[in-house]
Structure formats: C-alpha cells, structure tokens
PDB file of N, CA and C in Angstrom:
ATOM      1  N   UNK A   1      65.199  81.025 116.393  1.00  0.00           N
ATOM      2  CA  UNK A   1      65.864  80.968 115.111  1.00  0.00           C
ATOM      3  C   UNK A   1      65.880  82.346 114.443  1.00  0.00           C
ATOM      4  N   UNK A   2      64.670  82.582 114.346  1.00  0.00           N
ATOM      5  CA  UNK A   2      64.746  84.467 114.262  1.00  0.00           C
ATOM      6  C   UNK A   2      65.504  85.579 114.786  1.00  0.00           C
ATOM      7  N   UNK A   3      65.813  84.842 115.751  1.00  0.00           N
ATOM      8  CA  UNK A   3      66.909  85.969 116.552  1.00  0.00           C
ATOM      9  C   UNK A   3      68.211  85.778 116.321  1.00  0.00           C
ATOM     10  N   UNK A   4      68.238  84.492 116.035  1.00  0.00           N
ATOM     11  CA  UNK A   4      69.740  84.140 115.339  1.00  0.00           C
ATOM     12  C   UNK A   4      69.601  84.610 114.211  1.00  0.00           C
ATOM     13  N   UNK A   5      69.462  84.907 113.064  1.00  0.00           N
ATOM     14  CA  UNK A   5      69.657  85.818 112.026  1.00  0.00           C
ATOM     15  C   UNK A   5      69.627  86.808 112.205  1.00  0.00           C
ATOM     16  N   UNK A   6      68.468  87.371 112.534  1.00  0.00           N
ATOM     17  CA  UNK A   6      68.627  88.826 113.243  1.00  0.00           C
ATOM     18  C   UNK A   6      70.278  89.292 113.478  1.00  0.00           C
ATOM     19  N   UNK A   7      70.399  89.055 114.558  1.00  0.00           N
ATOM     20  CA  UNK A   7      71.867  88.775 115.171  1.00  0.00           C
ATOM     21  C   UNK A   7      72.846  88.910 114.185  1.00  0.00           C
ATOM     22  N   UNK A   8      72.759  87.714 113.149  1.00  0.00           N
ATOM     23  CA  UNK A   8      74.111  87.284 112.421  1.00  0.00           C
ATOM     24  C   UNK A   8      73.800  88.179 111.618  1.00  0.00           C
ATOM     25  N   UNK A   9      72.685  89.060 111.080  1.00  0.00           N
ATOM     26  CA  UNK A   9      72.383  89.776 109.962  1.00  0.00           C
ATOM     27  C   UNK A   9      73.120  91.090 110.324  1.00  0.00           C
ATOM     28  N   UNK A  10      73.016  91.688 111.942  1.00  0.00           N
ATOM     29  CA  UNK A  10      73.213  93.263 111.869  1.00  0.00           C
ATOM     30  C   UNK A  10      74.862  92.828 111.874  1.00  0.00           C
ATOM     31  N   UNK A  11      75.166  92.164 112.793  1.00  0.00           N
ATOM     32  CA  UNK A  11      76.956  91.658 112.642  1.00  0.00           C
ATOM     33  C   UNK A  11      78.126  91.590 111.693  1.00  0.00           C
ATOM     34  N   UNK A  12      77.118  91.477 110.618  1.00  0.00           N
ATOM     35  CA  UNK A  12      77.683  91.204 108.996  1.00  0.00           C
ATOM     36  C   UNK A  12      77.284  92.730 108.631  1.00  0.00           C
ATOM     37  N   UNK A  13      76.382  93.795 108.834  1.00  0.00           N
ATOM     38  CA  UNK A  13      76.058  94.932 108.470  1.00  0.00           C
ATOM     39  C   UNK A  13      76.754  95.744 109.248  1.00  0.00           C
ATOM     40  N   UNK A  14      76.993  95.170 110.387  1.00  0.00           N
ATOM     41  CA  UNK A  14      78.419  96.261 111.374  1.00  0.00           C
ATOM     42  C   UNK A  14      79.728  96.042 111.110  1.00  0.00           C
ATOM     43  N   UNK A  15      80.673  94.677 110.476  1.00  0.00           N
ATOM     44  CA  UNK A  15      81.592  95.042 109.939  1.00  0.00           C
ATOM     45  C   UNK A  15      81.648  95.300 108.722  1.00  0.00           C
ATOM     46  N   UNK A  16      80.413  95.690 107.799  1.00  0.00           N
ATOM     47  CA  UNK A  16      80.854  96.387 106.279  1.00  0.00           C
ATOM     48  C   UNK A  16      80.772  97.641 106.681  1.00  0.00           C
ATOM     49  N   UNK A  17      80.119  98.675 107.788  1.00  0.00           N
ATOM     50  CA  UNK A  17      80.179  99.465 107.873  1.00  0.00           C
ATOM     51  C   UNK A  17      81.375  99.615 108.449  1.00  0.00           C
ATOM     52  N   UNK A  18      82.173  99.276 109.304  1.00  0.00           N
ATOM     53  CA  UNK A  18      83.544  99.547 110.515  1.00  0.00           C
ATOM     54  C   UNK A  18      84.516  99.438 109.049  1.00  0.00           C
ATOM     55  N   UNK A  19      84.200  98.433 108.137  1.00  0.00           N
ATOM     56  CA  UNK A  19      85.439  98.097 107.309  1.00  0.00           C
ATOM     57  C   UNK A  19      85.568  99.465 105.970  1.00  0.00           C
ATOM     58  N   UNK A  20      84.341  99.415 105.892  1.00  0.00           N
ATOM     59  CA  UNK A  20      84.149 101.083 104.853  1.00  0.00           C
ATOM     60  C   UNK A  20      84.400 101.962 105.381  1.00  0.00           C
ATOM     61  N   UNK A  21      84.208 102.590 106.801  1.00  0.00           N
ATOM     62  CA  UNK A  21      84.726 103.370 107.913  1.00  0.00           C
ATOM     63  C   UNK A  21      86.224 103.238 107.581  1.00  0.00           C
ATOM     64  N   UNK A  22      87.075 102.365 108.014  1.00  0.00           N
ATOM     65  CA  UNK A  22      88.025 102.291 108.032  1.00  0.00           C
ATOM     66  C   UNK A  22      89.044 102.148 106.488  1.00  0.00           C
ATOM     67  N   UNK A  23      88.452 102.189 105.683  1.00  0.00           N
ATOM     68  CA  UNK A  23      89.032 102.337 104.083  1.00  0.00           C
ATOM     69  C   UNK A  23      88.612 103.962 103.851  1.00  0.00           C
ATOM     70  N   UNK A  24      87.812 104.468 104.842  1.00  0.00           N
ATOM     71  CA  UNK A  24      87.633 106.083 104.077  1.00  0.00           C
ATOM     72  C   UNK A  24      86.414 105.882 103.348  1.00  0.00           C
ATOM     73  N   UNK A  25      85.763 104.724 103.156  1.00  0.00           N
ATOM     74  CA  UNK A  25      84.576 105.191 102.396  1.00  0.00           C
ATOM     75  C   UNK A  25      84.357 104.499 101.413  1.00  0.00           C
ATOM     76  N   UNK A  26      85.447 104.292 100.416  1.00  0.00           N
ATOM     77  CA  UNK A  26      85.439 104.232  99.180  1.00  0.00           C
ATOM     78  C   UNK A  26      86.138 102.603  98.981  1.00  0.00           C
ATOM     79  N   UNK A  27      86.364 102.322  99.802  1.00  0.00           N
ATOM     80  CA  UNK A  27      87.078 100.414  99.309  1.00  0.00           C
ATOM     81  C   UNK A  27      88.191 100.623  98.321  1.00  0.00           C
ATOM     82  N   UNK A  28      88.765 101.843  98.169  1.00  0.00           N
ATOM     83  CA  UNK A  28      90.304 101.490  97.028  1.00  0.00           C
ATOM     84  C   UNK A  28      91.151 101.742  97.419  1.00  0.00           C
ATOM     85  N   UNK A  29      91.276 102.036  98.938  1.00  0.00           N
ATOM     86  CA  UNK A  29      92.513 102.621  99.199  1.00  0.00           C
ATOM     87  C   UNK A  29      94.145 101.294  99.624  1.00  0.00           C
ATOM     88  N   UNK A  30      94.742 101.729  99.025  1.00  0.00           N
ATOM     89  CA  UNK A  30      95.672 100.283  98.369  1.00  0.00           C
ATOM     90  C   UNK A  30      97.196 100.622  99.338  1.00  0.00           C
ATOM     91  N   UNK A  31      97.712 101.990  99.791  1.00  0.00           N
ATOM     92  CA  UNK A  31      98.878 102.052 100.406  1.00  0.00           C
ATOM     93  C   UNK A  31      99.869 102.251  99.273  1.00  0.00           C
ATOM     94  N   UNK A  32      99.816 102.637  98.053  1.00  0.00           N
ATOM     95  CA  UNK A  32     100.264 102.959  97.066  1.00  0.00           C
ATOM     96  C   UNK A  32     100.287 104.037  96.360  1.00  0.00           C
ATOM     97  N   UNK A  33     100.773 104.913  95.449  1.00  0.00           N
ATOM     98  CA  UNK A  33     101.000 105.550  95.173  1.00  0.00           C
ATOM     99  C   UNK A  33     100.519 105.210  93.333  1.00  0.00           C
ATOM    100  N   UNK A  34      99.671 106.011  92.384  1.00  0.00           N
ATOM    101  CA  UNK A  34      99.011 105.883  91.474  1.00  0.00           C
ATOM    102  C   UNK A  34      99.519 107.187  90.636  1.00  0.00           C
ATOM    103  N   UNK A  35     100.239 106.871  89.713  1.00  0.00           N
ATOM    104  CA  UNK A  35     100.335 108.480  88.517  1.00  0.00           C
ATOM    105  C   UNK A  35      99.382 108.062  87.988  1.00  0.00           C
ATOM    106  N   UNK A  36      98.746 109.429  87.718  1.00  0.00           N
ATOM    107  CA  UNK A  36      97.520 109.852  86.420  1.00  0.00           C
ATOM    108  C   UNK A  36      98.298 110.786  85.362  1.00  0.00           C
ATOM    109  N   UNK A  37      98.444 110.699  84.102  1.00  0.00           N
ATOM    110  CA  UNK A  37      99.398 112.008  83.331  1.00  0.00           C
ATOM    111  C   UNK A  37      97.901 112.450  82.742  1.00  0.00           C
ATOM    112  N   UNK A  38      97.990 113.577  82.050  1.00  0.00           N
ATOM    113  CA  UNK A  38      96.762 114.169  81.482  1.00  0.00           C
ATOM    114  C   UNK A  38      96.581 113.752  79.921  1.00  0.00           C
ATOM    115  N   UNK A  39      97.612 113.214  79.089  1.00  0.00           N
ATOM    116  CA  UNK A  39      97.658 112.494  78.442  1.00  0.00           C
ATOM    117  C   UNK A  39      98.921 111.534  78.206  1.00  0.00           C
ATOM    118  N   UNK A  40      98.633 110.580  77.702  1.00  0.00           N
ATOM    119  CA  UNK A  40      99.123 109.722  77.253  1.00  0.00           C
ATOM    120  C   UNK A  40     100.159 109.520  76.137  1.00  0.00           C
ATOM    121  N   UNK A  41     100.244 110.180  74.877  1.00  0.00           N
ATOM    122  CA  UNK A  41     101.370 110.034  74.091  1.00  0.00           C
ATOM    123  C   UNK A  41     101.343 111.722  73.283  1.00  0.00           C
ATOM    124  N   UNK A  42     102.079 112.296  72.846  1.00  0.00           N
ATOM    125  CA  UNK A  42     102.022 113.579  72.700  1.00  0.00           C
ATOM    126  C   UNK A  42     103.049 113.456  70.954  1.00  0.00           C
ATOM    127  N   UNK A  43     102.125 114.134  70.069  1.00  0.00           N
ATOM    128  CA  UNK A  43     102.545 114.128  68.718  1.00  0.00           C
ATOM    129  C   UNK A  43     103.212 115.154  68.478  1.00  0.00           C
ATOM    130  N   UNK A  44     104.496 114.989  68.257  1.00  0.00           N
ATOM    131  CA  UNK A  44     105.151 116.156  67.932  1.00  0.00           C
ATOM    132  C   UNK A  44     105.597 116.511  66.261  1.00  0.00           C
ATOM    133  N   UNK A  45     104.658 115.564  65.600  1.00  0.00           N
ATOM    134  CA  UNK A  45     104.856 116.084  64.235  1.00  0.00           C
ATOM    135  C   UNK A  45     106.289 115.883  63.530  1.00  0.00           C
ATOM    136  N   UNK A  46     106.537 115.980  62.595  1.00  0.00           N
ATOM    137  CA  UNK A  46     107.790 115.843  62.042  1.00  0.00           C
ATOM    138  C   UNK A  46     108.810 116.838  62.494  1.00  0.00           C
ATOM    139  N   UNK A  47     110.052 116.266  63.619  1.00  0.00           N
ATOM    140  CA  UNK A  47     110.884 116.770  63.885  1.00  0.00           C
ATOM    141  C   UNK A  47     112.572 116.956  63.145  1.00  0.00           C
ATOM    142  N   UNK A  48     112.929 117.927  62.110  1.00  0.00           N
ATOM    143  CA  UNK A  48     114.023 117.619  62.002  1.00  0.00           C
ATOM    144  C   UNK A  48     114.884 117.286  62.804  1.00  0.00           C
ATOM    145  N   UNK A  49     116.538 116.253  62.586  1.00  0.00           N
ATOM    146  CA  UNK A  49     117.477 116.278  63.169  1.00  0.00           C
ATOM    147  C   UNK A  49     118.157 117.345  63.809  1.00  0.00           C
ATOM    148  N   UNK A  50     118.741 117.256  65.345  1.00  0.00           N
ATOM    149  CA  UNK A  50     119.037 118.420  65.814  1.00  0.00           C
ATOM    150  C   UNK A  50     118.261 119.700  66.539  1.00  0.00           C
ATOM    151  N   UNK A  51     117.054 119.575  66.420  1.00  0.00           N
ATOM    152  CA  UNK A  51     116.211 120.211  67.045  1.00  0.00           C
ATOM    153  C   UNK A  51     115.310 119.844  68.329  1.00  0.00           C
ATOM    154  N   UNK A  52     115.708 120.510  69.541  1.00  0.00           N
ATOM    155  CA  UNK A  52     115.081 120.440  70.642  1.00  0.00           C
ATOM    156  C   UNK A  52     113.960 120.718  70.722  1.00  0.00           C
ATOM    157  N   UNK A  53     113.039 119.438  71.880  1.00  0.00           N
ATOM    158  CA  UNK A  53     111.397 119.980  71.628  1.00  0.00           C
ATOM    159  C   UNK A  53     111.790 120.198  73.314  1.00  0.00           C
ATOM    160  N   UNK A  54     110.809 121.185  73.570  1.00  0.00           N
ATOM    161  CA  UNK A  54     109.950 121.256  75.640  1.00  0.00           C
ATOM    162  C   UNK A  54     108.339 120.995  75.522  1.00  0.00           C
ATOM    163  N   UNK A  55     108.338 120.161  76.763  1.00  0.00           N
ATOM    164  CA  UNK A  55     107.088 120.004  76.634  1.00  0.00           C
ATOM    165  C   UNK A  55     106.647 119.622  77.830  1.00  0.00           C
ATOM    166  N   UNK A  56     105.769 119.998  78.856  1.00  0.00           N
ATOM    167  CA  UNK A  56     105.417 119.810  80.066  1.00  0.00           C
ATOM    168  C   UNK A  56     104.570 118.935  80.269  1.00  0.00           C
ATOM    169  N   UNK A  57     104.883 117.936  81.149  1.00  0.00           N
ATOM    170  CA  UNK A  57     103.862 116.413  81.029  1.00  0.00           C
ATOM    171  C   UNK A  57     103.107 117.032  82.484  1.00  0.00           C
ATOM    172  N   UNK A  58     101.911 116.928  81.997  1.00  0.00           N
ATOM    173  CA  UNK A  58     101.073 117.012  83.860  1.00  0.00           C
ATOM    174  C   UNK A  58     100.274 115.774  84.207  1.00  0.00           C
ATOM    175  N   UNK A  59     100.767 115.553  85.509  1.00  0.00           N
ATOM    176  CA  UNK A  59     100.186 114.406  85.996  1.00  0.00           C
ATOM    177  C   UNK A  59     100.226 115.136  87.551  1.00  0.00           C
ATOM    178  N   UNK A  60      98.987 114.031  88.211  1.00  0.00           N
ATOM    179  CA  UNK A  60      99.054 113.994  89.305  1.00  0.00           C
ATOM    180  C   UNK A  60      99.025 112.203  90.145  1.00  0.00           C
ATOM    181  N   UNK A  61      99.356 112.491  91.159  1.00  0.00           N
ATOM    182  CA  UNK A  61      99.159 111.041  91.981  1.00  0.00           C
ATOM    183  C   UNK A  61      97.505 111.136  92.530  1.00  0.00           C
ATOM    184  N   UNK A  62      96.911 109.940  92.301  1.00  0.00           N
ATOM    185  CA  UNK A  62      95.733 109.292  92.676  1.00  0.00           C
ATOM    186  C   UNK A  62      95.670 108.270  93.755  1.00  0.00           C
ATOM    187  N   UNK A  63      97.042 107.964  94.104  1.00  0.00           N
ATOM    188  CA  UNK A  63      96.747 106.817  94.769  1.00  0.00           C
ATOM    189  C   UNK A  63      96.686 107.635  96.386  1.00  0.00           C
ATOM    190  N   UNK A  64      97.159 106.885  97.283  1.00  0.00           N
ATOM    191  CA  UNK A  64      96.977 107.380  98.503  1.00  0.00           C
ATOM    192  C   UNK A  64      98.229 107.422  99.273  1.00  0.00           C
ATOM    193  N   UNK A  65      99.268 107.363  98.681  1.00  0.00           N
ATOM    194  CA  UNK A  65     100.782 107.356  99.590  1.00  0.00           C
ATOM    195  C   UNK A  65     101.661 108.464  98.794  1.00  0.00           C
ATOM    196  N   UNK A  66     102.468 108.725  99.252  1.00  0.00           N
ATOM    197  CA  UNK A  66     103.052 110.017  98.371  1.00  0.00           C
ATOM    198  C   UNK A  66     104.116 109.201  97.432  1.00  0.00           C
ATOM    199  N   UNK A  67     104.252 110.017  95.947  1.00  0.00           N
ATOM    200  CA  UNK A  67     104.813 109.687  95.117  1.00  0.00           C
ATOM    201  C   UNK A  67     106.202 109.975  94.558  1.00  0.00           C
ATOM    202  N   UNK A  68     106.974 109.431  94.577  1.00  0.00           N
ATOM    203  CA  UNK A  68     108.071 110.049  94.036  1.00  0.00           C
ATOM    204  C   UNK A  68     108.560 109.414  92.823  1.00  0.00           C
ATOM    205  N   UNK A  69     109.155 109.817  92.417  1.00  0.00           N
ATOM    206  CA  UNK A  69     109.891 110.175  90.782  1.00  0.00           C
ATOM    207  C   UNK A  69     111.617 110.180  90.677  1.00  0.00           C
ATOM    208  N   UNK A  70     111.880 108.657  90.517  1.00  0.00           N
ATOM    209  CA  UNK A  70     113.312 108.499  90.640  1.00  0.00           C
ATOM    210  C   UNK A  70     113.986 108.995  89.299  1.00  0.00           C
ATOM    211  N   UNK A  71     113.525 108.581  88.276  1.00  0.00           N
ATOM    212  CA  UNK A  71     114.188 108.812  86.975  1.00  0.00           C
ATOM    213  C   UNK A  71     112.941 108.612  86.020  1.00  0.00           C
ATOM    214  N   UNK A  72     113.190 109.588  85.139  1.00  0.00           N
ATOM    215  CA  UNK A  72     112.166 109.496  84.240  1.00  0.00           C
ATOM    216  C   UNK A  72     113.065 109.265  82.327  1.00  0.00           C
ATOM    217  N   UNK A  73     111.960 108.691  81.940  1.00  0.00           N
ATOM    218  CA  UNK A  73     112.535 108.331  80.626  1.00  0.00           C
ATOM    219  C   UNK A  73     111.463 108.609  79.514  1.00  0.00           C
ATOM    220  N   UNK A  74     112.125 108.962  78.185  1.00  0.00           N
ATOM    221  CA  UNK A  74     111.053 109.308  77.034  1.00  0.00           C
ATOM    222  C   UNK A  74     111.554 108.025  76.159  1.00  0.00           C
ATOM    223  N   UNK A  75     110.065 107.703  75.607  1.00  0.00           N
ATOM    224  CA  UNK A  75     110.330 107.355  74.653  1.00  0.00           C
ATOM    225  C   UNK A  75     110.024 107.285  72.916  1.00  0.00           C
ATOM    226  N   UNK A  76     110.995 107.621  71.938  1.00  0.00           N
ATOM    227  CA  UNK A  76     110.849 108.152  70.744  1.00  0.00           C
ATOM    228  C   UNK A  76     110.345 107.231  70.060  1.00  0.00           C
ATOM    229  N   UNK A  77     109.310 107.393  69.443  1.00  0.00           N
ATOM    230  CA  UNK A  77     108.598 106.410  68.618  1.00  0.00           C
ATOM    231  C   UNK A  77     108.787 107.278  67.070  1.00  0.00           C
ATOM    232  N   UNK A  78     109.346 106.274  66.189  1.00  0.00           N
ATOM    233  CA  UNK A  78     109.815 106.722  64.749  1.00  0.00           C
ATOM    234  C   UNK A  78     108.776 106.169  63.948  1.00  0.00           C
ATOM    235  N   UNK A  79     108.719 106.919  62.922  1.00  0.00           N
ATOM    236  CA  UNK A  79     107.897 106.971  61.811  1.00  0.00           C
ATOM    237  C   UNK A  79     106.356 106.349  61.794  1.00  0.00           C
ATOM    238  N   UNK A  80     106.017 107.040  63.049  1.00  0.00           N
ATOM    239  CA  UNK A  80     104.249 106.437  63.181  1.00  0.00           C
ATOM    240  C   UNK A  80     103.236 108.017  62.984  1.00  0.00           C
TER     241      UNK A  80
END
C-alpha cells in the first residue's frame, strides 16, 4: 500500500513539473497577446476649441503572442 502512494505521489509531482516545464515556468502563458499602456487616462486640462493636443501613449505587450494594432480610437471625456 506504501508503494502505491509512493508511486501515485511522485506521478502527480512529475506531471506538475513536465506541465510547468512546458508553460515556461510561470502557469500564464495564454497564446494571446496582452497591452499594458503606462497610464491609463491622461488630463489635458482645459482645452480651448480648435486646438491640437500630441501626446505619446506607451505601452507594451505582456502577453505572449505578438500584437497588433488595427485601429486605434480616443476617447474625449467632457467636463470631468
């Protein structure tokens, strides 16, 4: 009976290791592609009408597949 656990014990400890092996390590890897931006909403203060702002958004991808960027969109949030 001892040897049967034994047994069933390292079996269960050899596929968490083969299965963590095979995720890289870390258990998150998803086949997806993850944006991170460096922030989140950006205050541009009271803009008169007619006036252009630039402003460089940095992000990177986190996930694990490469990312692409079909169309991007802003959006203007008034009087907050």
């Amino acid at each position: 009976m001892r040897r049967m656990i034994l047994i069933l014990g390292l079996s269960v400890l050899l596929l968490a290791t083969v299965g963590l092996l095979a995720c890289g390590g870390n258990g998150s890897l998803t086949g997806q592609p993850r944006i991170h931006f460096d922030e989140d909403f950006v205050d541009a203060g009271i803009v008169p009408p007619g006036v252009s702002l630039n402003y460089t958004f940095n992000f990177t991808n986190e996930g694990d597949a490469p990312l692409t960027i079909t169309d991007a969109t802003i959006q203007v949030l008034e009087g907050c």
